[in-house]
Protein backbone atom coordinates (compact mmCIF):
# COMPACT_ATOMS: atom_id res chain seq x y z
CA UNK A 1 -66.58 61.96 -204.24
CA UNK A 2 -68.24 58.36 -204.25
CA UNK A 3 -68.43 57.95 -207.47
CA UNK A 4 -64.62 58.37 -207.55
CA UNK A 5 -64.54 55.57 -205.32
CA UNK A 6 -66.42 53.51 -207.37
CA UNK A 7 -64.29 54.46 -210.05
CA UNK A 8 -61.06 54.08 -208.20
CA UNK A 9 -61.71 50.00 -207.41
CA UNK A 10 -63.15 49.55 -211.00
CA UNK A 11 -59.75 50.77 -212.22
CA UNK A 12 -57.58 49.01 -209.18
CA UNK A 13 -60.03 45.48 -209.22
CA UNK A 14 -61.66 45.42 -212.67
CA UNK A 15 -62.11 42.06 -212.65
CA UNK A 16 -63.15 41.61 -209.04
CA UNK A 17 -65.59 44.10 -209.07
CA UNK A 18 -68.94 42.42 -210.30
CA UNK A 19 -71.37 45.46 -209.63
CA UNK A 20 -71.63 48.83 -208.26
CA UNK A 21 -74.33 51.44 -208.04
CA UNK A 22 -74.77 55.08 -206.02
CA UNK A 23 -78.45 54.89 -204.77
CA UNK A 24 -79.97 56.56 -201.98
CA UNK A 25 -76.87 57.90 -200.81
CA UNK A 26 -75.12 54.71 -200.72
CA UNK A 27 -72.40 54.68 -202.91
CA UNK A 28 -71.51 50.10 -203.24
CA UNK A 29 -69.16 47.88 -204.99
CA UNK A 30 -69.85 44.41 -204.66
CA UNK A 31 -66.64 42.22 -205.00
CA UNK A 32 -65.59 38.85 -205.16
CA UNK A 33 -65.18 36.86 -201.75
CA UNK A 34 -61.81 35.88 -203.28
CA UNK A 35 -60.73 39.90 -204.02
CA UNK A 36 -62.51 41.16 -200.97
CA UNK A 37 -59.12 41.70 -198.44
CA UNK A 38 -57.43 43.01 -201.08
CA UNK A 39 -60.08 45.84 -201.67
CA UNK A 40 -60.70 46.32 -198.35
CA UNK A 41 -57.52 46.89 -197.73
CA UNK A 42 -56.28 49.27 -200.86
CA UNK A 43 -59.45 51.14 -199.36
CA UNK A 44 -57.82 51.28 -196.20
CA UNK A 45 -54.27 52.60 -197.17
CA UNK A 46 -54.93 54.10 -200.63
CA UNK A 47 -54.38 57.45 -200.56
CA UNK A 48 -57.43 59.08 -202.61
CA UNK A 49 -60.05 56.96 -200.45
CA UNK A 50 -58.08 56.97 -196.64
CA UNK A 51 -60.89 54.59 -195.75
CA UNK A 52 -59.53 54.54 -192.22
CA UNK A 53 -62.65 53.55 -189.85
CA UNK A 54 -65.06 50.25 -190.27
CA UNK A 55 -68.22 51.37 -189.03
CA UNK A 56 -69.73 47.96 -189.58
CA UNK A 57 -69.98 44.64 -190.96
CA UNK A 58 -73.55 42.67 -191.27
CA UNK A 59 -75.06 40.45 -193.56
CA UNK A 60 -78.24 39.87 -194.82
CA UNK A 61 -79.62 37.06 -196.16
CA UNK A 62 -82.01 36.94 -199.27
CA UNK A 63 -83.77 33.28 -198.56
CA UNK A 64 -85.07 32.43 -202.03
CA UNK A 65 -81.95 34.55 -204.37
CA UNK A 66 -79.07 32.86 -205.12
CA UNK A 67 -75.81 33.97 -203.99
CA UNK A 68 -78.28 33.82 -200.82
CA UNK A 69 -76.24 36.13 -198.28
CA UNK A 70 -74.83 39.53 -198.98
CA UNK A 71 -71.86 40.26 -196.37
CA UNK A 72 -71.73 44.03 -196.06
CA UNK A 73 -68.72 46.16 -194.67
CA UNK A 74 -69.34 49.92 -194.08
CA UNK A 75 -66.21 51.95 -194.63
CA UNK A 76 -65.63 55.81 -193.71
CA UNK A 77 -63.23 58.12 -194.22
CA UNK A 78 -62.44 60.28 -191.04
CA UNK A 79 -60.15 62.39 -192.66
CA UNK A 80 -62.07 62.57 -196.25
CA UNK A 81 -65.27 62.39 -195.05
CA UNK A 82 -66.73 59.67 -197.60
CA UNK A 83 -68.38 56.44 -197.23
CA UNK A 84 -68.13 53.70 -199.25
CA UNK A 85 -69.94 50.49 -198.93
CA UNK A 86 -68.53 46.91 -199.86
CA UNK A 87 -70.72 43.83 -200.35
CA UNK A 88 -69.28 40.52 -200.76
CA UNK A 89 -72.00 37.25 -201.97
CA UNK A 90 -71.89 34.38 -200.70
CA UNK A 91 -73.95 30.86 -201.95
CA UNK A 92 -75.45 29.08 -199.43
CA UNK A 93 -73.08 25.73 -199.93
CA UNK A 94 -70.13 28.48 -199.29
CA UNK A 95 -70.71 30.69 -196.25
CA UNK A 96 -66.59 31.46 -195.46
CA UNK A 97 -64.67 34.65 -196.40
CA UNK A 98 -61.22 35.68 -195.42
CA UNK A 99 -61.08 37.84 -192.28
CA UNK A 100 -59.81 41.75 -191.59
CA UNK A 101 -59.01 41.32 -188.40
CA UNK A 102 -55.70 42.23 -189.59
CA UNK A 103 -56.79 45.22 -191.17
CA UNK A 104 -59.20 47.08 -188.42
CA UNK A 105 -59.18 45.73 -184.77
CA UNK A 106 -62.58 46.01 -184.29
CA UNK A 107 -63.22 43.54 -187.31
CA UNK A 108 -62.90 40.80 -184.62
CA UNK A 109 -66.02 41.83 -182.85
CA UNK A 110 -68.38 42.57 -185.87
CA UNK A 111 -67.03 39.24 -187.53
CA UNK A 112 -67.96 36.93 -184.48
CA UNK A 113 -71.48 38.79 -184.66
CA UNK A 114 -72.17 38.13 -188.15
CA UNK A 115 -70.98 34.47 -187.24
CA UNK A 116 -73.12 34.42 -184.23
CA UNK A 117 -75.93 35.52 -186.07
CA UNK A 118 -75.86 34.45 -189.69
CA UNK A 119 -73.23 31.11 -189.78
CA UNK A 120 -70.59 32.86 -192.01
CA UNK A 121 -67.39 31.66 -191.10
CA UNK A 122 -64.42 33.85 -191.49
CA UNK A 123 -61.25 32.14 -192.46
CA UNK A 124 -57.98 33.46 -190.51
CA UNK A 125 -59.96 34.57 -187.91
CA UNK A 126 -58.22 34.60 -184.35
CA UNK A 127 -60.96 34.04 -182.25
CA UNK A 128 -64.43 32.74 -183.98
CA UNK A 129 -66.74 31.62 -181.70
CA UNK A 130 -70.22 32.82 -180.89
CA UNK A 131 -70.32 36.47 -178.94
CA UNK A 132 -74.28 37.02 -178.53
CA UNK A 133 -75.53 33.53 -177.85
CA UNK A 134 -74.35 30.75 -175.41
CA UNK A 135 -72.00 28.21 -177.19
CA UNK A 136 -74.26 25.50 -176.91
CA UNK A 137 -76.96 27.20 -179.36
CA UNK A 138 -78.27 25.25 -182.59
CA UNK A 139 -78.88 27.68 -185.59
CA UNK A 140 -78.28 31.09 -186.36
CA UNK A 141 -81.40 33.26 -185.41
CA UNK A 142 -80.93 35.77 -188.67
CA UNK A 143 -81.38 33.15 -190.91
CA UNK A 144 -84.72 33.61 -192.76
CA UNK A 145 -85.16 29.72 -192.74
CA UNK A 146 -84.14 29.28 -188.63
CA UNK A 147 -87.18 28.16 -186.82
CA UNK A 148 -88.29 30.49 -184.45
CA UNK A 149 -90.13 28.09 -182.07
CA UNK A 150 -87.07 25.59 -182.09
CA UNK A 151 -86.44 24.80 -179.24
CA UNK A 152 -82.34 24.89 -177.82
CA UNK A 153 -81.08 22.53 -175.09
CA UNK A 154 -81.10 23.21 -172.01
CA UNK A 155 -77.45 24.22 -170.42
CA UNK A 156 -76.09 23.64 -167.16
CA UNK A 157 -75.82 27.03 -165.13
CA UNK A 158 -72.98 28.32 -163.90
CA UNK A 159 -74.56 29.10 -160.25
CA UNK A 160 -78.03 28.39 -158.67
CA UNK A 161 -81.03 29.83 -159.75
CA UNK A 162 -82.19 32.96 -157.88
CA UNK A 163 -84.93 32.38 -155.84
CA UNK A 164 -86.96 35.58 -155.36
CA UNK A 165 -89.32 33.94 -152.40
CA UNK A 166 -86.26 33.19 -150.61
CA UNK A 167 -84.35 36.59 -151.16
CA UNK A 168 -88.00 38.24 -149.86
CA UNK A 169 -88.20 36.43 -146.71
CA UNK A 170 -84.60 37.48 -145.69
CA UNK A 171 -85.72 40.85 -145.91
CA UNK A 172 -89.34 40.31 -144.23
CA UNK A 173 -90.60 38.05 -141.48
CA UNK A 174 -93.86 36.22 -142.37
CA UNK A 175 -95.78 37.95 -139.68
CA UNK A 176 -94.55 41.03 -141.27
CA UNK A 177 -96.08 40.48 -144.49
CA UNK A 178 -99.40 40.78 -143.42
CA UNK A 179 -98.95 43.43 -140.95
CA UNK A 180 -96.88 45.25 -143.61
CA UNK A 181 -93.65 46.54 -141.52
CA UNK A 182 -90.41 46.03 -142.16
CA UNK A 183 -87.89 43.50 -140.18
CA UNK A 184 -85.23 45.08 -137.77
């Protein structure tokens, strides 16, 4: 059935579609960032593929290939029961692709992760901000090139500190501790 898919967006997106292969049990078109919605959506509503559930989106990044990042999207078929799964390149001077938020609610989520974790901005997005780290973070940690002793500045907490010494001794009396029973 995957190779019908494959078949199905080289007939719908000729031009879009750059590659495709069906190895190791994963059947993959790669498409133009430009043509990606559009595919991604035909998926979605056409009715030979029913492409109904996103089980993911990810990246990865390939540090010394050029387009350098790969942005994957896992699609399934509950009712068909195929998988099919899209890659869109990026370059490196061009990290941005348009968002399907509109197209599968949980897009949101996965996009701000691959954001979070990568830098790829997605364009249309409703709410892109970080989701994993604290706002204040410098870097994206899944980059191949991010330094991983860099250190990240310091940010003001919310509440104090927890003290554990203090929390113990409300719990035990100093005498106590020594003759190991409990306070009343």
């Amino acid at each position: 059935m995957a190779k019908k898919l494959i078949d199905l967006v080289k007939k719908k997106f000729g031009d879009a579609l750059l590659q495709s292969h069906s190895r190791l049990g994963n059947d993959t078109v790669v498409v133009s960032k430009d043509s990606l919605a559009d595919v991604i959506e035909f998926l979605r509503d056409d009715e030979a593929s029913k492409m109904n559930f996103l089980r993911d989106i990810t990246a990865v990044d390939y540090l010394n290939r050029r387009p350098r990042f790969d942005v994957v999207y896992v699609l399934y078929s509950m009712e068909l029961k195929h998988m099919l799964v899209v890659r869109a390149p990026l370059e490196e001077s061009d990290v941005s692709l348009p968002t399907i938020a509109h197209l599968y609610g949980c897009a949101a989520w996965l996009e701000r992760e691959v954001f979070d974790m990568y830098g790829v901005k997605f364009v249309g997005h409703p709410d892109l901000r970080r989701v994993l780290l604290y706002e204040e973070f410098e870097g994206h940690p899944l980059r191949k090139d991010y330094a991983t002793q860099a250190s990240q500045p310091r940010i003001e907490l919310l509440s104090r500190e927890r003290d554990s010494v203090e929390e113990f001794r409300k719990y035990v009396k100093d005498e106590d501790i020594n003759t190991g029973s409990r306070a009343d």
